[in-house]
Protein backbone atom coordinates (compact mmCIF):
# COMPACT_ATOMS: atom_id res chain seq x y z
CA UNK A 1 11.15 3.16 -3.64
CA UNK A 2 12.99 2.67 -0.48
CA UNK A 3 15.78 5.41 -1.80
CA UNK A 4 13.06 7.98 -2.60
CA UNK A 5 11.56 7.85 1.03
CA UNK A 6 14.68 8.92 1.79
CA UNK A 7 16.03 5.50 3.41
CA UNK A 8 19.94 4.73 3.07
CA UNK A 9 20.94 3.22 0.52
CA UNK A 10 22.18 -0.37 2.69
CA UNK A 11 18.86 -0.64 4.42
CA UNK A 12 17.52 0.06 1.00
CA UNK A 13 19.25 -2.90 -0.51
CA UNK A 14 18.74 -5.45 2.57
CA UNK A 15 14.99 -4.75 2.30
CA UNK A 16 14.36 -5.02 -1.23
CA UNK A 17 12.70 -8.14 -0.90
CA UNK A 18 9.91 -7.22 1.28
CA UNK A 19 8.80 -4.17 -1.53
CA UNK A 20 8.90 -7.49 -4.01
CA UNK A 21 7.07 -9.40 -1.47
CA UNK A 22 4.05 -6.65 -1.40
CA UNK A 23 4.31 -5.71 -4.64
CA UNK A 24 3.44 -9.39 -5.54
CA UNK A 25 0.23 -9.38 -2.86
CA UNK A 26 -0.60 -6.07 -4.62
CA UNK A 27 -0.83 -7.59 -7.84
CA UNK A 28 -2.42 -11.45 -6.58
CA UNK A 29 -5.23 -8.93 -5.08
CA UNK A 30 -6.10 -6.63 -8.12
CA UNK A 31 -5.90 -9.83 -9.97
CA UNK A 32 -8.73 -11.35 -7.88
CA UNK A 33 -10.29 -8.31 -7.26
CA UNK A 34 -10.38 -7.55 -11.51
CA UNK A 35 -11.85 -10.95 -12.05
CA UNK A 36 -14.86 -10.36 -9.64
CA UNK A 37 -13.44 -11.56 -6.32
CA UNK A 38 -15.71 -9.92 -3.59
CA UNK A 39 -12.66 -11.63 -1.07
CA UNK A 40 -9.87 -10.08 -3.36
CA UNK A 41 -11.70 -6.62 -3.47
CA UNK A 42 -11.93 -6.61 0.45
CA UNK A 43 -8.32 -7.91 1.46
CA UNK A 44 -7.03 -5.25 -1.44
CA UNK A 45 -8.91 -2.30 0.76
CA UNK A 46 -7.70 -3.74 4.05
CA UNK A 47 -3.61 -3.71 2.65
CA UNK A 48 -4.34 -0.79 1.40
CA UNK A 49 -5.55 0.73 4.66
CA UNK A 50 -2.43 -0.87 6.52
CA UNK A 51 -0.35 0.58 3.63
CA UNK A 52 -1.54 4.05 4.91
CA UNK A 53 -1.16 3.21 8.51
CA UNK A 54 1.99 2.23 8.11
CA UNK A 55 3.35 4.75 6.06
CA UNK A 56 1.90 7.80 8.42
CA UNK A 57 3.96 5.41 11.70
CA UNK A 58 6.99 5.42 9.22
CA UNK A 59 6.67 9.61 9.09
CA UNK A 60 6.12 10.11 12.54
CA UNK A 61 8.70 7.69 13.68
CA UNK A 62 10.87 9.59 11.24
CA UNK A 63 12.28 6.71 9.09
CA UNK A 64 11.06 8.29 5.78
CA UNK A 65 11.21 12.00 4.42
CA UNK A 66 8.13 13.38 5.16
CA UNK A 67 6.70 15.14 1.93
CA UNK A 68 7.65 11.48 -0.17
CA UNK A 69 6.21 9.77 2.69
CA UNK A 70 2.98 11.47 2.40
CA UNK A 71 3.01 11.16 -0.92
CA UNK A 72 2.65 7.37 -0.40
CA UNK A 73 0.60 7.67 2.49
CA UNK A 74 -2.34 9.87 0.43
CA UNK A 75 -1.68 7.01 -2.67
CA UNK A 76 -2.57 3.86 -0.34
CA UNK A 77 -5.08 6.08 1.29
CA UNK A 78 -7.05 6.91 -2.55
CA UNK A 79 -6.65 3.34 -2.88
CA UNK A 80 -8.28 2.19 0.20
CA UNK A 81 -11.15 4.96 -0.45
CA UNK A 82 -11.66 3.66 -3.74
CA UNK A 83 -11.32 0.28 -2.92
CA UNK A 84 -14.11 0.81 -0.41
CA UNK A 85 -15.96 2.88 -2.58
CA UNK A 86 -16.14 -0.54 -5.00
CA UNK A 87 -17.44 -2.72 -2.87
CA UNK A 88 -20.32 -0.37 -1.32
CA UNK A 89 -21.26 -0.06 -5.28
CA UNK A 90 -20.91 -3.64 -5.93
CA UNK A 91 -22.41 -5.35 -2.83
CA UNK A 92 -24.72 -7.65 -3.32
């Protein structure tokens, strides 16, 4: 993913842990979050609200190509709408 945001390809490679270390918190949340977790559903909203903060720093800063960069940036932020949208529908 690094590669495609336009990153080198050495910082690409010396990072590749961290997309493996999110990628696994991605997947631990929608876990929780599939099986009911009203804490799951909530921290899966928040990451993906700092995904899309993040991502919009990284394209200002100008450490990612801009039009992949937004790309991610409007992915995490449809994920954090629907995210939030799920838990105004499911509150209890």
């Amino acid at each position: 993913m690094a590669s495609g945001l336009g990153v080198d390809a050495a910082t690409a490679q010396r990072t590749a842990w961290i997309a493996k270390f999110f990628a696994a918190r991605d997947l631990a949340l929608g876990v929780g979050a599939a099986g009911g977790s009203r804490g799951c559903q909530t921290a899966a909203c928040a990451s993906d609200v700092s995904d899309f903060v993040a991502m919009v720093a990284a394209i200002r800063a100008g450490h990612v190509k801009t039009v992949p960069g937004l790309l991610v940036a409007a992915t995490a932020a449809g994920a954090a709408l629907a995210g939030g949208a799920a838990l105004l529908v499911t509150r209890g």
